[in-house]
C-alpha atoms as a PDB file:
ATOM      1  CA  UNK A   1     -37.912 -73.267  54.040  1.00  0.00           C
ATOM      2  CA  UNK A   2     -38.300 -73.643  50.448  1.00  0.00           C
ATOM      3  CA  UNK A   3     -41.534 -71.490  50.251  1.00  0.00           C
ATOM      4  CA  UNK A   4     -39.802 -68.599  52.461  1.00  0.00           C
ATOM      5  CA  UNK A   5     -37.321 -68.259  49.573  1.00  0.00           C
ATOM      6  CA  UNK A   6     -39.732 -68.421  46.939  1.00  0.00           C
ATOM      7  CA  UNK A   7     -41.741 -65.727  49.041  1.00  0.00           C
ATOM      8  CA  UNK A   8     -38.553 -63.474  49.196  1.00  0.00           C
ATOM      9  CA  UNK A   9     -37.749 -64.122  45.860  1.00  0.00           C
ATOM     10  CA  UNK A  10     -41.354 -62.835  44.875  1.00  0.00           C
ATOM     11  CA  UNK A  11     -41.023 -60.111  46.733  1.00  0.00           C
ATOM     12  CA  UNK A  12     -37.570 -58.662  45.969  1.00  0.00           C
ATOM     13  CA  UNK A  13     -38.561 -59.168  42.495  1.00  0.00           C
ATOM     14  CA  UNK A  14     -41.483 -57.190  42.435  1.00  0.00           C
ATOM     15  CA  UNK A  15     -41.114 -53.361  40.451  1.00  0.00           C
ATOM     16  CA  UNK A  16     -41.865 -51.632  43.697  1.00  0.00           C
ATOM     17  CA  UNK A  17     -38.987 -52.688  45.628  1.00  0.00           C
ATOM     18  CA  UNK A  18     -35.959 -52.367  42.678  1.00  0.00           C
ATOM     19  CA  UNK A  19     -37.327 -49.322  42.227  1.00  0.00           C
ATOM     20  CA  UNK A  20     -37.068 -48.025  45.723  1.00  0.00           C
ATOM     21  CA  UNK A  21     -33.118 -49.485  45.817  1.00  0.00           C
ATOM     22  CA  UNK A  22     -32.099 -47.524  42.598  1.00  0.00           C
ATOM     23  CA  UNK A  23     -33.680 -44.611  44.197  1.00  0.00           C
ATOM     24  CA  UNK A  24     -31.567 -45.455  47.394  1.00  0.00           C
ATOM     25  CA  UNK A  25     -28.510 -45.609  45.261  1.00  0.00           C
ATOM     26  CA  UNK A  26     -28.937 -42.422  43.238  1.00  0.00           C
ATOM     27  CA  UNK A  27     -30.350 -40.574  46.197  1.00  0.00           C
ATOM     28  CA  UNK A  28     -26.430 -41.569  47.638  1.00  0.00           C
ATOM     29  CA  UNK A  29     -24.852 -40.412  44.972  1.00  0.00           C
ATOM     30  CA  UNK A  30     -27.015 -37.260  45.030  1.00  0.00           C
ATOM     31  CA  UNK A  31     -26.162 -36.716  48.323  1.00  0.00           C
ATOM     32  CA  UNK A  32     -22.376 -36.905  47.776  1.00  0.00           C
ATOM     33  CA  UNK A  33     -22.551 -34.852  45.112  1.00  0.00           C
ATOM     34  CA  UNK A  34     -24.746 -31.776  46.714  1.00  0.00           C
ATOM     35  CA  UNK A  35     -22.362 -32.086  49.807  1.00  0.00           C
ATOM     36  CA  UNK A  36     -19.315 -32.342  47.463  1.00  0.00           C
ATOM     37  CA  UNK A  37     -20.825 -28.831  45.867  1.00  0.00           C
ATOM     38  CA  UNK A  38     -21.873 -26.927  48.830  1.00  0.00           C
ATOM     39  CA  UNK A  39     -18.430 -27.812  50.753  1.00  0.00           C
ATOM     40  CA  UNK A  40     -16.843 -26.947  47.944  1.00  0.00           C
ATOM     41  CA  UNK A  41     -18.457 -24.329  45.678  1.00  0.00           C
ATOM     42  CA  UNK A  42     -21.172 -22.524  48.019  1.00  0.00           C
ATOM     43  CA  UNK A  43     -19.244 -23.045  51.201  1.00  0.00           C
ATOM     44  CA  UNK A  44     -15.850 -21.075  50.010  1.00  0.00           C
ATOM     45  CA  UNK A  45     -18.563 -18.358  48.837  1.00  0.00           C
ATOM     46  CA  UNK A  46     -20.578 -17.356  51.962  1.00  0.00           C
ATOM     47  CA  UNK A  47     -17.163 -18.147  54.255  1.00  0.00           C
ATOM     48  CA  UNK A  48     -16.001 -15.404  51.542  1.00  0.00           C
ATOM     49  CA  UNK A  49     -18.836 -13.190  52.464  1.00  0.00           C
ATOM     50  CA  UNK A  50     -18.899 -13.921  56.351  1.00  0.00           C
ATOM     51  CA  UNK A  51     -15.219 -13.482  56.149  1.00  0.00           C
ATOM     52  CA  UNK A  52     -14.888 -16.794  58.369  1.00  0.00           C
ATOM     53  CA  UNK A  53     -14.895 -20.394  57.987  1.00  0.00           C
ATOM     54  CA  UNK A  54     -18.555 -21.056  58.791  1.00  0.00           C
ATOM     55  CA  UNK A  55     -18.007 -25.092  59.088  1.00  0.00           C
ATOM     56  CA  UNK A  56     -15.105 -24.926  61.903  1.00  0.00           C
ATOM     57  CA  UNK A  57     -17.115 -22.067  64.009  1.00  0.00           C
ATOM     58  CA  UNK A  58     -18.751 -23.597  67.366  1.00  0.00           C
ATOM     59  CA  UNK A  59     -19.097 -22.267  70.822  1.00  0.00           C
ATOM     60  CA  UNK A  60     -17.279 -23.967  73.800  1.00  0.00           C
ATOM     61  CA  UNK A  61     -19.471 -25.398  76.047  1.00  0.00           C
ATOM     62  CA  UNK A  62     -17.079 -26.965  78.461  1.00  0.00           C
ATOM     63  CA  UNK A  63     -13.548 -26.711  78.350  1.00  0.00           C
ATOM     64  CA  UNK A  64     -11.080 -29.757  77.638  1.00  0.00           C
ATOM     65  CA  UNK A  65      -9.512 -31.091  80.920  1.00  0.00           C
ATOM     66  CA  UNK A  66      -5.997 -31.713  80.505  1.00  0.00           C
ATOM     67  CA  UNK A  67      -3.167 -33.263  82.842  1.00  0.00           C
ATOM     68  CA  UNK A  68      -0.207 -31.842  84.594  1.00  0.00           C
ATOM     69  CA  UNK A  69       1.705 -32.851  81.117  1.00  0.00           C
ATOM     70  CA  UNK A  70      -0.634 -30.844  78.810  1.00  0.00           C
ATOM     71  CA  UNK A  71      -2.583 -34.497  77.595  1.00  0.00           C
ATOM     72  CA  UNK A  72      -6.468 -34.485  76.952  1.00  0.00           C
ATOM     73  CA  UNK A  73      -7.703 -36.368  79.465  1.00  0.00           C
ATOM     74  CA  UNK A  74     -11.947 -35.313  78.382  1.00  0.00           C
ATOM     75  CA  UNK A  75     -12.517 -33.533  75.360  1.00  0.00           C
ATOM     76  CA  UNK A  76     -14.384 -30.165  75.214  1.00  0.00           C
ATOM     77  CA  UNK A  77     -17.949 -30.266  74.539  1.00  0.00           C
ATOM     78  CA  UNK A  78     -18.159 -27.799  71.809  1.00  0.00           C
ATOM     79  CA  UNK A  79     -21.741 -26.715  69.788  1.00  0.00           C
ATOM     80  CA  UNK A  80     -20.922 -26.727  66.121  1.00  0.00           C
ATOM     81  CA  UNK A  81     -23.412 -24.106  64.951  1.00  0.00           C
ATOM     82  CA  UNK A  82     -21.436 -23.926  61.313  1.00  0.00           C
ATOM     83  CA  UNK A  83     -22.029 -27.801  60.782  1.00  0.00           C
ATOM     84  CA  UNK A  84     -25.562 -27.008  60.780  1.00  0.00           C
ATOM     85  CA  UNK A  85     -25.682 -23.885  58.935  1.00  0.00           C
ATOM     86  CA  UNK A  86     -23.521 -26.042  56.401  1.00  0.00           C
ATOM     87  CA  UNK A  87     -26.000 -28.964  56.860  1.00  0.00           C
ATOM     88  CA  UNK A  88     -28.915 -26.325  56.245  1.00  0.00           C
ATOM     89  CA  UNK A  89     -27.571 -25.151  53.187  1.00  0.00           C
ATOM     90  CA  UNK A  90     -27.346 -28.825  51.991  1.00  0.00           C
ATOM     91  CA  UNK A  91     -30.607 -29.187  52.543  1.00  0.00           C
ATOM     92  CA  UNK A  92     -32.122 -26.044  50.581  1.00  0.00           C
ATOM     93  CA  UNK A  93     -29.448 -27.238  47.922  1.00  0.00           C
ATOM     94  CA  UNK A  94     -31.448 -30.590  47.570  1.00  0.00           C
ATOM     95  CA  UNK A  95     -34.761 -29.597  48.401  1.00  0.00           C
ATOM     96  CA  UNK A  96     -34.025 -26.924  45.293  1.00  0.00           C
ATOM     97  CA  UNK A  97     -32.830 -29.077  42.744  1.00  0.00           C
ATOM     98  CA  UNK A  98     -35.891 -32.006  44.060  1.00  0.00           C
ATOM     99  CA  UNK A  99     -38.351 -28.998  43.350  1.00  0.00           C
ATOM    100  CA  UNK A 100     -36.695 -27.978  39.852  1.00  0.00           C
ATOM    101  CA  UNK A 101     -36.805 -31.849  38.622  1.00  0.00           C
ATOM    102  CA  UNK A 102     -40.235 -32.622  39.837  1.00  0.00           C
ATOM    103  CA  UNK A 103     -41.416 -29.241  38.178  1.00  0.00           C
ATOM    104  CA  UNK A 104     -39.905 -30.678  35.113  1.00  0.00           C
ATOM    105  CA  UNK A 105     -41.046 -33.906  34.885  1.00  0.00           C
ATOM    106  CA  UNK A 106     -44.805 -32.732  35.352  1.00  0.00           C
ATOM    107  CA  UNK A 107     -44.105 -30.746  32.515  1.00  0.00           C
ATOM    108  CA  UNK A 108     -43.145 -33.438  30.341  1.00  0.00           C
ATOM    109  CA  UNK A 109     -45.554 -35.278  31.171  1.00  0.00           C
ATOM    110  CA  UNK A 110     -48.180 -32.532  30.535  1.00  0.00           C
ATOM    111  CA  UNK A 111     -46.472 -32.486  27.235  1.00  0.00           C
ATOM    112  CA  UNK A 112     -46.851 -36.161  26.667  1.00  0.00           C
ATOM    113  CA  UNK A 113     -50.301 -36.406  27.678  1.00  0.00           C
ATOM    114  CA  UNK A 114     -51.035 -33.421  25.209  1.00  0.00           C
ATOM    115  CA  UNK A 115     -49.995 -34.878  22.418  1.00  0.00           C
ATOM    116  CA  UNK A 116     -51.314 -38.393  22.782  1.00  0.00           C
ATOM    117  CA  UNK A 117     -55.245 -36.332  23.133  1.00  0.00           C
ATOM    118  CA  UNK A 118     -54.390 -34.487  20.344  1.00  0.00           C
ATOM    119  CA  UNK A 119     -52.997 -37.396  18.455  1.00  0.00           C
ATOM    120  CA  UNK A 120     -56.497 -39.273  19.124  1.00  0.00           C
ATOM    121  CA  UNK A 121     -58.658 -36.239  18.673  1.00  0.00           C
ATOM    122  CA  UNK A 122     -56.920 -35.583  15.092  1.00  0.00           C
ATOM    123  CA  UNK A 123     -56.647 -38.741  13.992  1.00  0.00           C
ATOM    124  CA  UNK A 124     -60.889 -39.257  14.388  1.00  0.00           C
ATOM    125  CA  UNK A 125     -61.350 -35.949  12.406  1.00  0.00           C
ATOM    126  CA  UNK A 126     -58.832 -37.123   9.306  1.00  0.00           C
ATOM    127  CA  UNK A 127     -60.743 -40.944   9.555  1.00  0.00           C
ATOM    128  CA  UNK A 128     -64.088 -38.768   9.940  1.00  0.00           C
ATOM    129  CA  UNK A 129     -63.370 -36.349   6.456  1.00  0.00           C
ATOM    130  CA  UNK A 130     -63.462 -33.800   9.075  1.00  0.00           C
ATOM    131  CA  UNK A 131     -61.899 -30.060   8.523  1.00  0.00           C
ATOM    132  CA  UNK A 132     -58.408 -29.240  11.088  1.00  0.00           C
ATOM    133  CA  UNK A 133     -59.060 -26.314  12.561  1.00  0.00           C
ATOM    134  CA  UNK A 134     -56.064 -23.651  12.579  1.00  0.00           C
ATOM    135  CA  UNK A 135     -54.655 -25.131  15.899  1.00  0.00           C
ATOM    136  CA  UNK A 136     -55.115 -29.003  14.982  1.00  0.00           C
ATOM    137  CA  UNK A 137     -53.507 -28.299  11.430  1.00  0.00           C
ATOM    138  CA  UNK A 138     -50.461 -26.155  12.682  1.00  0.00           C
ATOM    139  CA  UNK A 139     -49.967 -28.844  15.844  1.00  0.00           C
ATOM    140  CA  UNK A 140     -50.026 -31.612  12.756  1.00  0.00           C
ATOM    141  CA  UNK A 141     -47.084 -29.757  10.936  1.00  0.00           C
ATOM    142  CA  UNK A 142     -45.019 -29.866  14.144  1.00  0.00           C
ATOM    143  CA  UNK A 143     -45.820 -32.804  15.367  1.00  0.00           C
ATOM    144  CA  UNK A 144     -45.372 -34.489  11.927  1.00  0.00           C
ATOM    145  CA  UNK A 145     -41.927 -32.618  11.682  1.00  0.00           C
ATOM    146  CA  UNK A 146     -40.758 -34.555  15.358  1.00  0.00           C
ATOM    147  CA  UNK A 147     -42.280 -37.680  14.873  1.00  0.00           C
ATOM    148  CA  UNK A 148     -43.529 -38.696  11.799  1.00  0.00           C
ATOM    149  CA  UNK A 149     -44.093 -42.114  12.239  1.00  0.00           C
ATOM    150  CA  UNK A 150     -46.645 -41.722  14.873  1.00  0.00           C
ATOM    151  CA  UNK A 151     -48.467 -38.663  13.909  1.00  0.00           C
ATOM    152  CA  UNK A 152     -51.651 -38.664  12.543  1.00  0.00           C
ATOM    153  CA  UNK A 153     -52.657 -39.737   8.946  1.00  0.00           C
ATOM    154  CA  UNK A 154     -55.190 -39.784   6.617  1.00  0.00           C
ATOM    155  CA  UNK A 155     -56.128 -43.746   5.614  1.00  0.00           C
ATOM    156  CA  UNK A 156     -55.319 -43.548   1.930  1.00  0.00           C
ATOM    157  CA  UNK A 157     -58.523 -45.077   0.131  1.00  0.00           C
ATOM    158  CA  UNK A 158     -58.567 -47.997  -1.385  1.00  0.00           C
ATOM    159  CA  UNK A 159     -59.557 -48.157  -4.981  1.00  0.00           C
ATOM    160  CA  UNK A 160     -60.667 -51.776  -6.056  1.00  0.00           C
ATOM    161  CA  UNK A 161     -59.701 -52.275  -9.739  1.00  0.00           C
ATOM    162  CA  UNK A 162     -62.289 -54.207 -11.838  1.00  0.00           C
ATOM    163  CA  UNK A 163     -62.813 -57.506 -11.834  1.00  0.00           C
ATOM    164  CA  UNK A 164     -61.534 -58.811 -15.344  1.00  0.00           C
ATOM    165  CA  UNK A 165     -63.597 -59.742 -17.554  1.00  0.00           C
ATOM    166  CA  UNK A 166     -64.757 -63.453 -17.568  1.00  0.00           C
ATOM    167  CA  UNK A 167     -63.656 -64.558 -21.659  1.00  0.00           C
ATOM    168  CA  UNK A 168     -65.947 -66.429 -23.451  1.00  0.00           C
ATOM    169  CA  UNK A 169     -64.936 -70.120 -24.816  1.00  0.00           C
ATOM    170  CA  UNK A 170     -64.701 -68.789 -28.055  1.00  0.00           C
ATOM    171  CA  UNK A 171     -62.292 -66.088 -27.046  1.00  0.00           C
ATOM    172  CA  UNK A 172     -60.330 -68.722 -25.487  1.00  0.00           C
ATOM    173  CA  UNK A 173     -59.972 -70.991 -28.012  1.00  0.00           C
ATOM    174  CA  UNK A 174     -59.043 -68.073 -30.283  1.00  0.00           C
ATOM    175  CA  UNK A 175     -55.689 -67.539 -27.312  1.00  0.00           C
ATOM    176  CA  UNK A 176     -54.857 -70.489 -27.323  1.00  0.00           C
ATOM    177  CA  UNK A 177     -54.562 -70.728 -31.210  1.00  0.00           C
ATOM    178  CA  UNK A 178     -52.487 -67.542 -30.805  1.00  0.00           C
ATOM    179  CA  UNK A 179     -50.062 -68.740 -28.311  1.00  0.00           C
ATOM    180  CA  UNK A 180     -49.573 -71.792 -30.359  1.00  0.00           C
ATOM    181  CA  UNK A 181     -49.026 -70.560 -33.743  1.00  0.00           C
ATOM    182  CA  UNK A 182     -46.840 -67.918 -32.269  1.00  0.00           C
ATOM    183  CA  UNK A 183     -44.646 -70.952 -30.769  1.00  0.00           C
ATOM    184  CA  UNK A 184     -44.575 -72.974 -34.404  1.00  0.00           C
ATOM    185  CA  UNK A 185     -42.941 -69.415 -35.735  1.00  0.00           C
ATOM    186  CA  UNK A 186     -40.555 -69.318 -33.584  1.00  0.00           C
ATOM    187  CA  UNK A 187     -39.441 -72.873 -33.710  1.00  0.00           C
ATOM    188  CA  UNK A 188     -39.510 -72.585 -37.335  1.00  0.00           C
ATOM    189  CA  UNK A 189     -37.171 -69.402 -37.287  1.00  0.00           C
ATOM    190  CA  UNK A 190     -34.785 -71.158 -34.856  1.00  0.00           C
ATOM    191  CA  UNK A 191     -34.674 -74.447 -37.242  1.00  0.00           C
ATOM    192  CA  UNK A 192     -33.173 -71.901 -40.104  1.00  0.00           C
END
């Protein structure tokens, strides 16, 4: 029993399947919202247009039977053609704004892609000493301008100062007679 949980703990852990519930849940909400804006923006619009109430038209199929007293005793089988049409609309609603995100998406992802090649491609031409052409150099300036901390640079060079000098003994000896004599001065001025 033990391993089943740590099965179904493996498994509702795993990317594919949160994914696929917060898609659930904002696929609901879309759905409540693009039938909350075709009942209530597009609806009034083509009712408007039809000059009738397109959700409460339907055909009678069979009649309601009803009692001496006037009660419903079976209901009427009715075909609600304007549920569908609504339904239909809903649909095209969805399906259009599916299309317009997807379209937009590729395109940022085009975008992305783009610039990461051209990233790499300029990047080996500045490490190489080679020339931008007119393209790579303007793409440099914008992309620069947006994101300067990730766009291509050239590696400043290095210049190694030069090793200091090695002093000779003598040259030592002659510092440290400096340093010392410069300490008896002061020690001499501070004693006055």
């Amino acid at each position: 029993m033990n391993n089943f949980w740590q099965e179904f703990k493996k498994f509702i852990t795993k990317g594919n399947v949160l994914d696929l519930a917060v898609a659930t849940i904002i696929g609901a909400s879309f759905t409540t919202i693009s039938t909350t804006f075709t009942q209530g923006i597009i609806m009034p619009i083509v009712n408007l247009l039809f000059k009738v109430d397109l959700s409460s038209e339907y055909i009678v199929l069979k009649d309601a039977v009803l009692n001496d007293a006037g009660e419903v005793l079976q209901a009427a089988v009715l075909w609600r053609y304007g549920d569908l049409i609504q339904a239909i609309i809903n649909f095209l609603i969805i399906a259009l704004f599916l299309f317009i995100l997807i379209r937009v998406i590729a395109r940022v992802k085009k975008t992305l892609d783009f610039n990461a090649n051209m990233c790499e491609i300029v990047q080996q031409k500045l490490d190489n000493n080679e020339d931008l052409n007119l393209f790579e150099e303007k793409w440099l300036v914008r992309y620069t301008k947006r994101n300067p901390d990730t766009a291509p640079k050239k590696k400043e060079e290095v210049t190694e100062e030069a090793p200091a000098e090695e002093l000779s003994s003598t040259d030592k000896l002659l510092t440290e007679i400096l340093l010392e004599l410069k300490k008896q001065n002061e020690n001499a001025e501070k004693s006055e």
